[in-house]
Protein backbone atom coordinates (compact mmCIF):
# COMPACT_ATOMS: atom_id res chain seq x y z
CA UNK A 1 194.89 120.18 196.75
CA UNK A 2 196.99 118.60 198.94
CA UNK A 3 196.25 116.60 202.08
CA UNK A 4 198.80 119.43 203.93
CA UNK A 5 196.83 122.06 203.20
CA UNK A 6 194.22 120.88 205.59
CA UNK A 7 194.84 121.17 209.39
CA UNK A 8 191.89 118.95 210.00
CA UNK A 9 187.88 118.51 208.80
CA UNK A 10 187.28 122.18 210.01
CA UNK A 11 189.10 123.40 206.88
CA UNK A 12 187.13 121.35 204.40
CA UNK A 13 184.61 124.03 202.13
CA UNK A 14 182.50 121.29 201.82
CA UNK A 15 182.50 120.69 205.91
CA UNK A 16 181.89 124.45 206.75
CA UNK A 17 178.67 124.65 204.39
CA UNK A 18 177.64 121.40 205.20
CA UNK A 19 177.56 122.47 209.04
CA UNK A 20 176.50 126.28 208.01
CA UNK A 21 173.22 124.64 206.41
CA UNK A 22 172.47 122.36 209.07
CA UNK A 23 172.51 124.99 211.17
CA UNK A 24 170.18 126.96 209.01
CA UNK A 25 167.84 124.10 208.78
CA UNK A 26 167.57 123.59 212.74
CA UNK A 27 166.80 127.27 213.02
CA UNK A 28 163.75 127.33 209.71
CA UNK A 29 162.31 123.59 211.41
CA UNK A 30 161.87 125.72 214.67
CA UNK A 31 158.97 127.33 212.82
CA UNK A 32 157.44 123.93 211.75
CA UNK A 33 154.24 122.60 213.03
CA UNK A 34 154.41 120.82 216.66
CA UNK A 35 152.52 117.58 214.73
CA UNK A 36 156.10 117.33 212.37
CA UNK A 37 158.07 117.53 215.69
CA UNK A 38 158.20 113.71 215.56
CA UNK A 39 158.78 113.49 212.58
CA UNK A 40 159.43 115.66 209.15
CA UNK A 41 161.17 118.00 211.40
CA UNK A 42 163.25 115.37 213.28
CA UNK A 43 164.52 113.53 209.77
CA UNK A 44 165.67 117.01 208.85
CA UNK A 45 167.90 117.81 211.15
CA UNK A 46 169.08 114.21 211.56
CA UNK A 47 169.65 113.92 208.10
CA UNK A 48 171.44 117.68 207.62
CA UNK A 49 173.24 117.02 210.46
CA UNK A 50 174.93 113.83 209.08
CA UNK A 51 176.20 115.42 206.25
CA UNK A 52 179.13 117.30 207.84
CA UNK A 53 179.49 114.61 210.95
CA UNK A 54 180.28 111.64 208.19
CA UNK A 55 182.75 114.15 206.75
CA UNK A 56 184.18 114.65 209.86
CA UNK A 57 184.29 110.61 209.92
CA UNK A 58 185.69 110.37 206.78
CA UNK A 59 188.82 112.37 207.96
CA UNK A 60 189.60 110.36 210.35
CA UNK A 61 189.47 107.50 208.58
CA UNK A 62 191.89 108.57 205.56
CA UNK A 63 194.53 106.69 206.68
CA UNK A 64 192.17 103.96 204.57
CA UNK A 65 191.39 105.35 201.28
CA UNK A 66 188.50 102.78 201.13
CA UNK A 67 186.94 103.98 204.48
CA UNK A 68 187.14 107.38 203.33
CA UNK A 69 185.27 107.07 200.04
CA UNK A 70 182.52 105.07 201.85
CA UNK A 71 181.99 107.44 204.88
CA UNK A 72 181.80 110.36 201.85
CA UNK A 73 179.57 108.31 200.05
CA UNK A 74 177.00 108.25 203.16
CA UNK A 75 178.00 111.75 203.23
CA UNK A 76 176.29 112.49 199.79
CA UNK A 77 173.55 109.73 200.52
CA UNK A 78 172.93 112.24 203.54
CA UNK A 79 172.34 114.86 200.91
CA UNK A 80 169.82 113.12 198.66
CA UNK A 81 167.98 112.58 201.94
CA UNK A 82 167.93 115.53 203.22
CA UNK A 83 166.27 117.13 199.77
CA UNK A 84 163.70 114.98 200.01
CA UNK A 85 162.84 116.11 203.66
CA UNK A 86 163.22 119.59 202.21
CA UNK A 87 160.85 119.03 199.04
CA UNK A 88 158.24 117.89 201.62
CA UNK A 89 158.68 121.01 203.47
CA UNK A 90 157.92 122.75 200.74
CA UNK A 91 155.16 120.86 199.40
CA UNK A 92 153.59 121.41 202.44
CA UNK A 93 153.81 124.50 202.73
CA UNK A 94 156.11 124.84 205.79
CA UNK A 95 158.88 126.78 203.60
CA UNK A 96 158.21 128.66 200.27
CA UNK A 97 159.44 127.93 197.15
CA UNK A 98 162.03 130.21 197.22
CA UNK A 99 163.95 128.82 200.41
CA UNK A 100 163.50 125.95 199.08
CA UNK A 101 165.28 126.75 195.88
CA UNK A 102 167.94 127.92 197.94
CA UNK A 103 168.55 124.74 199.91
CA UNK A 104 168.64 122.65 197.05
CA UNK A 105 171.01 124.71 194.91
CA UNK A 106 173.40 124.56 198.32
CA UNK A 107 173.10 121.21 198.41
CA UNK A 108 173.54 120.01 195.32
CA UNK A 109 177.28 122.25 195.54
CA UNK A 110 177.80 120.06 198.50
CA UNK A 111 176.88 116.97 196.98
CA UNK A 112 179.34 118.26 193.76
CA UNK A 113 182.46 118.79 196.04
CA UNK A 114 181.38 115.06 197.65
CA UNK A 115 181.70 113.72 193.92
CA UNK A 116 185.29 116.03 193.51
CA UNK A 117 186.57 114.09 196.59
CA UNK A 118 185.17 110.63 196.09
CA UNK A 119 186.99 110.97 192.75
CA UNK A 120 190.24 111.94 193.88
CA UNK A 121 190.59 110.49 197.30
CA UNK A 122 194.31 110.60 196.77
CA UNK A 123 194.26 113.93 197.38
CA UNK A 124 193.21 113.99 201.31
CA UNK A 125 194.29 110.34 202.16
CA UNK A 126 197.71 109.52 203.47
């Protein structure tokens, strides 16, 4: 696709599910215990959360195709993060198996249209 076809960051697939799931993750972390306020619950939002603001970085800085890349690689570093915060969640119990599942298998489409743009920077940068 074409770096026309996008208005701004907003338009990005891999923006709007990034931000959709971070949102999803603030509201399931509202149901963790207060002792993980501090902490387990805190890294996942932070991390979630990152993954859609260094996109929004990253579109800013296309002007510099090496900028880019870099601010969508911390974008996808975000992501590996992120699962890990989820897989403790799960392992403790403070979201089933199922959500869980779910996260992940969002995620890793995130992290795949990451690797799409990484590899084809052309395609967004001036």
């Amino acid at each position: 696709m074409k770096n026309d076809i996008y208005k701004g960051f907003k338009d990005l697939k891999v923006y709007q599910q990034s931000y959709n799931l971070a949102k999803e993750i603030f509201e399931i972390t509202k149901n963790f215990p207060k002792e993980e306020k501090y902490s387990l619950t805190d890294q996942l939002r932070r991390s979630s959360r990152s993954v859609p603001a260094n996109i929004a970085e990253a579109w800013y800085r296309r002007r510099y195709l090496k900028a880019f890349v870099n601010k969508l690689i911390e974008a996808a570093g975000e992501v590996g993060e992120t699962e890990v915060w989820l897989d403790f969640a799960c392992d403790h119990n403070y979201i089933n198996k199922e959500i869980h599942k779910t996260f992940v298998a969002q995620y890793n489409e995130v992290a795949r249209m990451l690797s799409s743009m990484i590899n084809a920077p052309g395609k967004f940068c001036h």
